[in-house]
PDB file of N, CA and C in Angstrom:
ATOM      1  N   UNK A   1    -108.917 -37.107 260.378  1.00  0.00           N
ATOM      2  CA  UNK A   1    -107.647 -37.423 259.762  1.00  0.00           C
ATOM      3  C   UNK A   1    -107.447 -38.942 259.809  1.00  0.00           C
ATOM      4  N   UNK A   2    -107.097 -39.451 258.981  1.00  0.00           N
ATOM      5  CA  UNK A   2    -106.719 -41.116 258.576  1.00  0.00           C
ATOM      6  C   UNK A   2    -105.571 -41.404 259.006  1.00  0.00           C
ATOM      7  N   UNK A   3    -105.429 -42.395 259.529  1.00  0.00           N
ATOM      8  CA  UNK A   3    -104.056 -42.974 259.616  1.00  0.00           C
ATOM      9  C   UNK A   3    -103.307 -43.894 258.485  1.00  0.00           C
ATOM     10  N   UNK A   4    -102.523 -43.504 258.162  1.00  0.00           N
ATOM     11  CA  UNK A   4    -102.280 -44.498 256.550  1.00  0.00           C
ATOM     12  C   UNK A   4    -100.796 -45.155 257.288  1.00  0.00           C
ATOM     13  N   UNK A   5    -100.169 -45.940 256.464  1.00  0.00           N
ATOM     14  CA  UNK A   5     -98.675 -46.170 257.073  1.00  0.00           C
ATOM     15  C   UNK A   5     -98.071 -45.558 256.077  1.00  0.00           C
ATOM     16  N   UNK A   6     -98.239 -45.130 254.902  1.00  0.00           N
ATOM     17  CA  UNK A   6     -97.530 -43.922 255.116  1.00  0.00           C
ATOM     18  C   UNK A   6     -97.194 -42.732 255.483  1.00  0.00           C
ATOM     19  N   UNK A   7     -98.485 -42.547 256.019  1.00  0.00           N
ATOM     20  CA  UNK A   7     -98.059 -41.152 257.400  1.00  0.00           C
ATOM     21  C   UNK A   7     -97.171 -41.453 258.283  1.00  0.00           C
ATOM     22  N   UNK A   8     -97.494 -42.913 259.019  1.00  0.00           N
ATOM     23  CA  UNK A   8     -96.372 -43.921 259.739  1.00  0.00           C
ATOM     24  C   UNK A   8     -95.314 -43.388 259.406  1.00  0.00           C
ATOM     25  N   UNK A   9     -94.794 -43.573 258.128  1.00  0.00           N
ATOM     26  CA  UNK A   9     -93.076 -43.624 257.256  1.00  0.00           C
ATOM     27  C   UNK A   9     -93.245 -42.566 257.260  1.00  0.00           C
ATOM     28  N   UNK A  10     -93.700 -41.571 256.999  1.00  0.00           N
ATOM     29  CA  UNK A  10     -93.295 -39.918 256.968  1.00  0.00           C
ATOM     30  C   UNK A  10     -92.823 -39.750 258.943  1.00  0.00           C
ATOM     31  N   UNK A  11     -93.811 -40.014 259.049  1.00  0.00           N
ATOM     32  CA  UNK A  11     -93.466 -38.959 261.223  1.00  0.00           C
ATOM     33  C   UNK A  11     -92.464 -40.415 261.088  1.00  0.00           C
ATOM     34  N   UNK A  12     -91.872 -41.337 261.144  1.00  0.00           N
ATOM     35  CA  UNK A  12     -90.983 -42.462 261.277  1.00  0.00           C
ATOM     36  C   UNK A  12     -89.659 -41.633 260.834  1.00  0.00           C
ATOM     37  N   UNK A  13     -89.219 -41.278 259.322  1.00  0.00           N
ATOM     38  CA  UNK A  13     -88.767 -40.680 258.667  1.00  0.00           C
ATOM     39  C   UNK A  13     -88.183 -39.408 259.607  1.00  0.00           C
ATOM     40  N   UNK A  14     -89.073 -38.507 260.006  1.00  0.00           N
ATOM     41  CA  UNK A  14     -89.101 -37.257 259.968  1.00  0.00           C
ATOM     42  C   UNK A  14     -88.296 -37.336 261.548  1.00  0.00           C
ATOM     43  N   UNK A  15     -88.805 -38.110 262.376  1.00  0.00           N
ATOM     44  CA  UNK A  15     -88.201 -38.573 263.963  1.00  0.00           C
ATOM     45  C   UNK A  15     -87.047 -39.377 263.530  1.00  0.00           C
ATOM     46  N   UNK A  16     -86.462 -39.687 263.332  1.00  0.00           N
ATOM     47  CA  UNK A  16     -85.193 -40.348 262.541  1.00  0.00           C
ATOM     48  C   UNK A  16     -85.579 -42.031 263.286  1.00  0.00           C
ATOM     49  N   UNK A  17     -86.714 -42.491 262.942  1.00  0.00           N
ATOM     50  CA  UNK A  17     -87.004 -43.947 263.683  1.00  0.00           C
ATOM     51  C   UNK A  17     -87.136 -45.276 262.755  1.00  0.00           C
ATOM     52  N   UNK A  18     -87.418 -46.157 263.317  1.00  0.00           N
ATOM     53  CA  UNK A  18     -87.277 -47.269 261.846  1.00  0.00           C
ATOM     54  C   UNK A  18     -88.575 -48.080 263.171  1.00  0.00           C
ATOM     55  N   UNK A  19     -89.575 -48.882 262.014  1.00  0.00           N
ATOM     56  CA  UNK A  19     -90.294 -49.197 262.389  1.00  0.00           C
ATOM     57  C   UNK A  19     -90.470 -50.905 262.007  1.00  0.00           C
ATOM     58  N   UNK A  20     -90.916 -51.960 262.318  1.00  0.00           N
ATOM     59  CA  UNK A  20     -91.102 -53.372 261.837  1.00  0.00           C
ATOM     60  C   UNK A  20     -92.714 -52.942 261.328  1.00  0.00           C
ATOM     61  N   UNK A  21     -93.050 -54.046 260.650  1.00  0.00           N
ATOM     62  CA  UNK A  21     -94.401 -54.195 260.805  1.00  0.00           C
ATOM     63  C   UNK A  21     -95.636 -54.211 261.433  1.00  0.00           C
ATOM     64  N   UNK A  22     -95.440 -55.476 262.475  1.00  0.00           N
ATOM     65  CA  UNK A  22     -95.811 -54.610 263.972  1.00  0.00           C
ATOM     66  C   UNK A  22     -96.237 -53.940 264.979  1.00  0.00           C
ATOM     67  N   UNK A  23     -94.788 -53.548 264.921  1.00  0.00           N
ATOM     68  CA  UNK A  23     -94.667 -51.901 265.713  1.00  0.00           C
ATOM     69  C   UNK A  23     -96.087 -50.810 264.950  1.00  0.00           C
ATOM     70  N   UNK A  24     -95.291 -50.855 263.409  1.00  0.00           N
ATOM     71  CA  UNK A  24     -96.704 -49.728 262.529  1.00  0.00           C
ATOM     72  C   UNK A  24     -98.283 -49.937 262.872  1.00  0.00           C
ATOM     73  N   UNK A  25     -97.884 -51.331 262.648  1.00  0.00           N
ATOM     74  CA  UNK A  25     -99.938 -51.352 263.477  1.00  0.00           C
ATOM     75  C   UNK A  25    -100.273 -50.972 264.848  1.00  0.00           C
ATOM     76  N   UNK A  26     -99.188 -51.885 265.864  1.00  0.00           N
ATOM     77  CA  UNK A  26     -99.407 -50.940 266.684  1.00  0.00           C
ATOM     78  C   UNK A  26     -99.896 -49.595 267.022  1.00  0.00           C
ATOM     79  N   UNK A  27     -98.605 -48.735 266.485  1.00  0.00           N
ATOM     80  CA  UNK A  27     -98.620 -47.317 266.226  1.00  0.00           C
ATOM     81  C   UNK A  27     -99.948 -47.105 265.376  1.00  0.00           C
ATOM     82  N   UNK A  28    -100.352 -47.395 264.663  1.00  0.00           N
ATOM     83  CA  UNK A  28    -100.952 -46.927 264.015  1.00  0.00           C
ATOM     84  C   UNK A  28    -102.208 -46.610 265.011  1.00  0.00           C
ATOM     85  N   UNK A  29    -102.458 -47.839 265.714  1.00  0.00           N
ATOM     86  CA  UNK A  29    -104.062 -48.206 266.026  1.00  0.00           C
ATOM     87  C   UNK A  29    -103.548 -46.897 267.470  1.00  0.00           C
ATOM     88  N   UNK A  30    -102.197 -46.786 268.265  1.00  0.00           N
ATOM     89  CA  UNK A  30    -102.162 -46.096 269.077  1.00  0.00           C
ATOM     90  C   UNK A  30    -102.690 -43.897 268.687  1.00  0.00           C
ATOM     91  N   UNK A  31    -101.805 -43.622 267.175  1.00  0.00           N
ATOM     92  CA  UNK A  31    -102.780 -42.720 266.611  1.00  0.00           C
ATOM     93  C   UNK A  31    -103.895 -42.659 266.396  1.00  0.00           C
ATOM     94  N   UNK A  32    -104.472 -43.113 265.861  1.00  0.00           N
ATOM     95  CA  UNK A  32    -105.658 -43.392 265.358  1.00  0.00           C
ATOM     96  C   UNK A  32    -107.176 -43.062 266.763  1.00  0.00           C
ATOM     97  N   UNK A  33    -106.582 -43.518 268.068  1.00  0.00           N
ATOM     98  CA  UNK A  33    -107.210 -43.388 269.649  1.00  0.00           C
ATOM     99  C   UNK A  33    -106.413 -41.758 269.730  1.00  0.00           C
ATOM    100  N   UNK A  34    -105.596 -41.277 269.320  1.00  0.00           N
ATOM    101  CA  UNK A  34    -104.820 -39.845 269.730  1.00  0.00           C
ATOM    102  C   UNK A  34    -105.930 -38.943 268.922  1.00  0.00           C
ATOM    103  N   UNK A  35    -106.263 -39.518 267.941  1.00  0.00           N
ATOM    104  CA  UNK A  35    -106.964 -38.473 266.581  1.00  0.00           C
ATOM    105  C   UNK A  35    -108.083 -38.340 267.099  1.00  0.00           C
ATOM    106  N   UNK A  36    -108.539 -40.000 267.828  1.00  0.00           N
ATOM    107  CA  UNK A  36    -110.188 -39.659 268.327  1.00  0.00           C
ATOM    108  C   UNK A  36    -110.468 -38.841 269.145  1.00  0.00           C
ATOM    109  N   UNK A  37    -109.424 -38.742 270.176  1.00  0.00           N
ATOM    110  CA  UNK A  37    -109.628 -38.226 271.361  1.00  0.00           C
ATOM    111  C   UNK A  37    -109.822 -36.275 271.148  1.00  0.00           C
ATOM    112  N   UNK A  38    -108.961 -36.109 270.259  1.00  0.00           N
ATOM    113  CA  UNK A  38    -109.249 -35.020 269.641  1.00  0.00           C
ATOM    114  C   UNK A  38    -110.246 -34.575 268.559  1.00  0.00           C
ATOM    115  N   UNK A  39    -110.888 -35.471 268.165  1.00  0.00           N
ATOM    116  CA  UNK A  39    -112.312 -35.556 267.666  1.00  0.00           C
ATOM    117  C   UNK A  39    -113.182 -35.116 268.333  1.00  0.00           C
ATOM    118  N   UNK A  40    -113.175 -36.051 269.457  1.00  0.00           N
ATOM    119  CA  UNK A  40    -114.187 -35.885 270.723  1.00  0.00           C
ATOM    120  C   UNK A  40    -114.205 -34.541 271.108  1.00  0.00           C
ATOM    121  N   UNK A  41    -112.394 -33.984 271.804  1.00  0.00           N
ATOM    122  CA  UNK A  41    -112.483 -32.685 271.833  1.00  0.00           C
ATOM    123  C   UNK A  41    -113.059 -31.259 271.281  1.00  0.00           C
ATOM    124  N   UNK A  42    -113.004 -31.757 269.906  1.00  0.00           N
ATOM    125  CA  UNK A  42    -113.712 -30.796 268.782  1.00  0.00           C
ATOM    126  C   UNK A  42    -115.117 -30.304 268.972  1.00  0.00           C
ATOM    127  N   UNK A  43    -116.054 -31.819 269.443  1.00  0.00           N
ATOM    128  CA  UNK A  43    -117.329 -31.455 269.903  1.00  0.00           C
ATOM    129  C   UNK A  43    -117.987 -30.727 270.794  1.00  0.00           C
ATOM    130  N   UNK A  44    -117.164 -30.372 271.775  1.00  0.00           N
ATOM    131  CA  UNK A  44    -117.315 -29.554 272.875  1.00  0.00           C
ATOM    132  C   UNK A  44    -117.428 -28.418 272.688  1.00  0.00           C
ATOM    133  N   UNK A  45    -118.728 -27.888 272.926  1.00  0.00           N
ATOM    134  CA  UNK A  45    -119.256 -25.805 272.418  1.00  0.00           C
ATOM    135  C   UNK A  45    -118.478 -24.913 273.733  1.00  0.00           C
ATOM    136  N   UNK A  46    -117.800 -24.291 273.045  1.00  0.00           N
ATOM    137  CA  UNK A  46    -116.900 -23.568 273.799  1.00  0.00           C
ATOM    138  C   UNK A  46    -117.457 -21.727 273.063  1.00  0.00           C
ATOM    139  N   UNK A  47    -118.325 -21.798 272.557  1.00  0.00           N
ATOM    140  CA  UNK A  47    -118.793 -20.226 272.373  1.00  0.00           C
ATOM    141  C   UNK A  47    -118.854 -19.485 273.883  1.00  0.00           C
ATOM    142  N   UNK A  48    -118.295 -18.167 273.541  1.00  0.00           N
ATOM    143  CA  UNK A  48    -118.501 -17.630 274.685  1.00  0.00           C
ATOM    144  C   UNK A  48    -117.163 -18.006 276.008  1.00  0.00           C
ATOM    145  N   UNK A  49    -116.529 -18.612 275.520  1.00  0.00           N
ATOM    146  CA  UNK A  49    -115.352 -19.280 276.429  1.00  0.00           C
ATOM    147  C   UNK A  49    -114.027 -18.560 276.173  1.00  0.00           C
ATOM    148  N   UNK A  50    -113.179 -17.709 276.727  1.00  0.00           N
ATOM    149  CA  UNK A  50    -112.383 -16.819 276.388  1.00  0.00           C
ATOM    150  C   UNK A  50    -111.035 -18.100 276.675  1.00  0.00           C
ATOM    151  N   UNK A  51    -110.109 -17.609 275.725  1.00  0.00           N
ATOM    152  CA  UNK A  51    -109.116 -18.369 275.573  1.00  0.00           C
ATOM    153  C   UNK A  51    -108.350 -18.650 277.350  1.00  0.00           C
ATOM    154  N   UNK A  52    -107.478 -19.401 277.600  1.00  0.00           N
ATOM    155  CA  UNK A  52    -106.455 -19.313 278.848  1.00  0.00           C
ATOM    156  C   UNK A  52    -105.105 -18.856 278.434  1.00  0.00           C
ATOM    157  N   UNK A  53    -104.665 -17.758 278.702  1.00  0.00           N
ATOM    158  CA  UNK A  53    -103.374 -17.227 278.538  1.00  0.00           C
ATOM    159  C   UNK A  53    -102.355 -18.239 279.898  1.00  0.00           C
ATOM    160  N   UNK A  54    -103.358 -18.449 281.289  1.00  0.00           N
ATOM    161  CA  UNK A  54    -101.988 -18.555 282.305  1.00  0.00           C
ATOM    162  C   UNK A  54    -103.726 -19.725 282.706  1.00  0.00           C
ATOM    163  N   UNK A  55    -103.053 -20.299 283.735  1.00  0.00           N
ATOM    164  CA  UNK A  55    -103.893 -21.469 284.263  1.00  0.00           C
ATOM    165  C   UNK A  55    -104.177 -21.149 285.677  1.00  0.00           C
ATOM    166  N   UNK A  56    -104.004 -19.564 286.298  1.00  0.00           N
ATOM    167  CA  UNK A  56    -104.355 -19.071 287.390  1.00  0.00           C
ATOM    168  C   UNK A  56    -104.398 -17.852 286.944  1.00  0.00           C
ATOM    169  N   UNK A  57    -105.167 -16.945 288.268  1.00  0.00           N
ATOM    170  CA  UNK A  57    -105.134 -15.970 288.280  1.00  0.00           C
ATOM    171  C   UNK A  57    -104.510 -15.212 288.709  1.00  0.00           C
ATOM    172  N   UNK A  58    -103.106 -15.905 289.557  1.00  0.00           N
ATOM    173  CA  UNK A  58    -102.080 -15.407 290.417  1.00  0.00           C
ATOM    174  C   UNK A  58    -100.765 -14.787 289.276  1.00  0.00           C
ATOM    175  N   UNK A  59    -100.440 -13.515 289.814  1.00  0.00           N
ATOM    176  CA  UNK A  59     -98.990 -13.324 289.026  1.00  0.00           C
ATOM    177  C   UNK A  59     -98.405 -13.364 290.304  1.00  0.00           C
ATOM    178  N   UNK A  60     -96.835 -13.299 289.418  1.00  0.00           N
ATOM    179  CA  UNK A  60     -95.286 -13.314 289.955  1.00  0.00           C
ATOM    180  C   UNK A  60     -95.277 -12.231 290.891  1.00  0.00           C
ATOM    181  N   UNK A  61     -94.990 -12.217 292.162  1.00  0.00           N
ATOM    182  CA  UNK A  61     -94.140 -10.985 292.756  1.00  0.00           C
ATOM    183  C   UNK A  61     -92.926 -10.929 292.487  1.00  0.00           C
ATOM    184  N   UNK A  62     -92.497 -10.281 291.472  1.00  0.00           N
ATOM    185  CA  UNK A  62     -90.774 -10.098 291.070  1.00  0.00           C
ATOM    186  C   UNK A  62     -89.954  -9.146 292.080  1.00  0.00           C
ATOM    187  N   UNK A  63     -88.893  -9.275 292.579  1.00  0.00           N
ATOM    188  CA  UNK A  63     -87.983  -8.690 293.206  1.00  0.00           C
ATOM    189  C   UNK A  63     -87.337  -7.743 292.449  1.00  0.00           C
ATOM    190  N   UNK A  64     -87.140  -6.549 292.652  1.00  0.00           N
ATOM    191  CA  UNK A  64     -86.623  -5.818 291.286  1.00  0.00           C
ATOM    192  C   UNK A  64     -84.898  -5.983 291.010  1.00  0.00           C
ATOM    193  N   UNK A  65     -84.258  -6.214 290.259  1.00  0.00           N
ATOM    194  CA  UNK A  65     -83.659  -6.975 289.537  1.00  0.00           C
ATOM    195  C   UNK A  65     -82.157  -5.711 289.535  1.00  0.00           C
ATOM    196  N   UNK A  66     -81.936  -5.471 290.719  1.00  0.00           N
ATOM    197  CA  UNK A  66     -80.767  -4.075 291.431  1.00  0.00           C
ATOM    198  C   UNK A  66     -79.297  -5.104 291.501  1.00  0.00           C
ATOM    199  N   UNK A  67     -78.574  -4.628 290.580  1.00  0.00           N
ATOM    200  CA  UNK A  67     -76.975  -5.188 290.928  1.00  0.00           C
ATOM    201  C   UNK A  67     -76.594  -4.478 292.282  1.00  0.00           C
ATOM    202  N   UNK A  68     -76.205  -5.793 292.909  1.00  0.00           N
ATOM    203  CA  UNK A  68     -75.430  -5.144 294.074  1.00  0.00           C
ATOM    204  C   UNK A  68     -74.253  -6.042 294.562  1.00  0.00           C
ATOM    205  N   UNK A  69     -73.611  -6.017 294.843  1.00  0.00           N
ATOM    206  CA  UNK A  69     -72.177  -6.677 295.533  1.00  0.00           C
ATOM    207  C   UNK A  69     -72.475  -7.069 296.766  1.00  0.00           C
ATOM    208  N   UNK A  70     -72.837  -8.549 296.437  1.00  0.00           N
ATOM    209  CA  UNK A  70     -72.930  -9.371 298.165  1.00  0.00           C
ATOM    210  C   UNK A  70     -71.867 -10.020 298.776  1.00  0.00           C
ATOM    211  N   UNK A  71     -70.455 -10.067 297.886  1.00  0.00           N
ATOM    212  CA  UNK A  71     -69.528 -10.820 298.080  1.00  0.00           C
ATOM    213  C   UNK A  71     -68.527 -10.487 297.829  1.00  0.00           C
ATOM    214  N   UNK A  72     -67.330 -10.504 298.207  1.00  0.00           N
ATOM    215  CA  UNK A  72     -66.397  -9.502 297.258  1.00  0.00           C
ATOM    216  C   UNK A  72     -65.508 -10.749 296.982  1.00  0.00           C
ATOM    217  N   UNK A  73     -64.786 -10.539 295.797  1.00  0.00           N
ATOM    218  CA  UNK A  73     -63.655 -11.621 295.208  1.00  0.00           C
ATOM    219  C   UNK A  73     -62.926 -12.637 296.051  1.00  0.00           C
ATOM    220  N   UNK A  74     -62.071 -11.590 297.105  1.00  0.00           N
ATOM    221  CA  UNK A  74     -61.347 -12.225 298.260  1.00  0.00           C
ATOM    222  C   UNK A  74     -62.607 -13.124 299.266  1.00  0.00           C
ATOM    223  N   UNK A  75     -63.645 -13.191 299.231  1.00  0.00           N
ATOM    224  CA  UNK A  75     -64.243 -13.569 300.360  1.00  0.00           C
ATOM    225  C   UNK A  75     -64.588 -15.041 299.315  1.00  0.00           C
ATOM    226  N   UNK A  76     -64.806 -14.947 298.054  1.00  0.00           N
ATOM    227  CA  UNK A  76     -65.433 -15.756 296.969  1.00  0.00           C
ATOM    228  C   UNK A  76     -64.765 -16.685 297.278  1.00  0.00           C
ATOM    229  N   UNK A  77     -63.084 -15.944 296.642  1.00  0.00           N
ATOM    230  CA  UNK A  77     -61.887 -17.178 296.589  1.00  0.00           C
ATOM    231  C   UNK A  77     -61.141 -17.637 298.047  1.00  0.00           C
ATOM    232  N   UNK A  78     -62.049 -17.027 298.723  1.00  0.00           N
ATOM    233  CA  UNK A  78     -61.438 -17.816 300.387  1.00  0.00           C
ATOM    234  C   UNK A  78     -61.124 -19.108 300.387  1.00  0.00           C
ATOM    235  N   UNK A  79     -62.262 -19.876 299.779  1.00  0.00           N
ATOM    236  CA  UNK A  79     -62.335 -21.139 300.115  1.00  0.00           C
ATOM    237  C   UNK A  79     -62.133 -22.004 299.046  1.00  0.00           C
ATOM    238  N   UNK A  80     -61.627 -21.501 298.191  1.00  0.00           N
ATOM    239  CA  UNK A  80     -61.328 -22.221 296.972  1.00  0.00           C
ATOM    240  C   UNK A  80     -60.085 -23.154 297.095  1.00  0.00           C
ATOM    241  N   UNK A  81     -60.381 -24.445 296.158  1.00  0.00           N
ATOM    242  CA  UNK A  81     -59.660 -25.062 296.872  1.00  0.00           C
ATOM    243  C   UNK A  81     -57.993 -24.849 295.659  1.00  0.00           C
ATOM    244  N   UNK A  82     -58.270 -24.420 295.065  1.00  0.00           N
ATOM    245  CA  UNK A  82     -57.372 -23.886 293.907  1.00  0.00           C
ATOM    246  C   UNK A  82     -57.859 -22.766 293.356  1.00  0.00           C
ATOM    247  N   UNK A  83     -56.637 -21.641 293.459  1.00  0.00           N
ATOM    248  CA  UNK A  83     -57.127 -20.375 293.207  1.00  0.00           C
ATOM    249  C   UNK A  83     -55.704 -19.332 292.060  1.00  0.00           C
ATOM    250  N   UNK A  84     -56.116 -18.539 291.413  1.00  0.00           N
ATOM    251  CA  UNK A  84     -55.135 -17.576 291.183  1.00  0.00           C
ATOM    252  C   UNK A  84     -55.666 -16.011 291.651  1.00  0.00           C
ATOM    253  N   UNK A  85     -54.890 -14.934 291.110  1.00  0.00           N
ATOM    254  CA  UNK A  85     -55.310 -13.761 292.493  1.00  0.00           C
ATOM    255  C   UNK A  85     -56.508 -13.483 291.851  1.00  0.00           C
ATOM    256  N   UNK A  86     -57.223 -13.722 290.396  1.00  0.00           N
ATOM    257  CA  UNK A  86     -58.565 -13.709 290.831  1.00  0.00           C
ATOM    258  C   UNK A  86     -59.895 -14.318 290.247  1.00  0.00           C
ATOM    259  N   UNK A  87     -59.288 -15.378 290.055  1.00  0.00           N
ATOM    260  CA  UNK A  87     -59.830 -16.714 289.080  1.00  0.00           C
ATOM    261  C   UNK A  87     -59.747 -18.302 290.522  1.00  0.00           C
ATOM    262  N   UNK A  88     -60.996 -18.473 290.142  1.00  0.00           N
ATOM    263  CA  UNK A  88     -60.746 -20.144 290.221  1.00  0.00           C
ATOM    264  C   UNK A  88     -60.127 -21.356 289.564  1.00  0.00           C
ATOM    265  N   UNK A  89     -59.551 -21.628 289.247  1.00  0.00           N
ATOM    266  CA  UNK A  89     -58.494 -22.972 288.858  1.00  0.00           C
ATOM    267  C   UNK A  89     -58.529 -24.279 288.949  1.00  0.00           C
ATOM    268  N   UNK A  90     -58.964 -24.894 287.760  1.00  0.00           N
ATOM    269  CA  UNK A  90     -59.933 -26.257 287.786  1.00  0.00           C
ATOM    270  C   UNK A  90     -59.192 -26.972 286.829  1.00  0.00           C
ATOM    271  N   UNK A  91     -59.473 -28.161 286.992  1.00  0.00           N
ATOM    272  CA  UNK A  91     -58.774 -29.133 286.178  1.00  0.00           C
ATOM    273  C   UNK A  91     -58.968 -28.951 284.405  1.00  0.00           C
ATOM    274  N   UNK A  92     -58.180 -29.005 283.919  1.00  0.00           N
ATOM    275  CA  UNK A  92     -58.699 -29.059 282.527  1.00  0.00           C
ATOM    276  C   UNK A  92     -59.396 -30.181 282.043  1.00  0.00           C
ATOM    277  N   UNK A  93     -60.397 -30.449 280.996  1.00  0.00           N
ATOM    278  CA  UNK A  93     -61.482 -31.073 281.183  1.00  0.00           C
ATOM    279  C   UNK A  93     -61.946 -31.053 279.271  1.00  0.00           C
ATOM    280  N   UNK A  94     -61.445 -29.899 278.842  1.00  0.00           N
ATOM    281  CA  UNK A  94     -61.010 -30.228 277.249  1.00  0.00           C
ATOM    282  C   UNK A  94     -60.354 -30.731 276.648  1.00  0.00           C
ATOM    283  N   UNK A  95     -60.292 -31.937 275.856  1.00  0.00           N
ATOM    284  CA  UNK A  95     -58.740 -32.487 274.909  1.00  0.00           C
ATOM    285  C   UNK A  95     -58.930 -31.821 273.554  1.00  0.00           C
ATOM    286  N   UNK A  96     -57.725 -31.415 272.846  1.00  0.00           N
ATOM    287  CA  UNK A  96     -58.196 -31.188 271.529  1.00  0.00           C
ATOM    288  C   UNK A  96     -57.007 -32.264 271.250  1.00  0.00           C
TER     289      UNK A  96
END
């Protein structure tokens, strides 16, 4: 794949960015090392190489996922420092 500057102005464009002159060569010459590197990648014989779904072989021990009541309301709003009988009560924090 080529690097043109107008690919520049398109991904520039498309990222809502504005570029000098520059900067585009810069960028440009910085793609251009991104494209190779994935060039390079390309060459590598991977026949016979099964894809990676996960990057270990370890799964999750999940806890099974049981509603239960560890707290009850009154114990919640004990310590609240502003309360109603069963809401917390906080500064308002919206203007319309």
């Amino acid at each position: 794949m080529e690097i043109t500057t107008k690919k520049i102005d398109e991904l520039a464009h498309l990222a809502r960015l504005e570029f000098n002159e520059n900067e585009k060569i810069k960028i440009k010459a910085d793609l251009q090392r991104i494209v190779g590197f994935f060039d390079k990648l390309s060459e590598v014989d991977t026949d016979g190489v099964e894809p990676l779904i996960y990057m270990s072989d370890r799964t999750n021990n999940l806890r099974p996922d049981n509603i239960e009541e560890k707290i009850t309301k009154k114990e919640a709003l004990k310590n609240a420092p502003s309360k109603d009988s069963d809401y917390f009560k906080v500064s308002k924090f919206i203007k319309k």
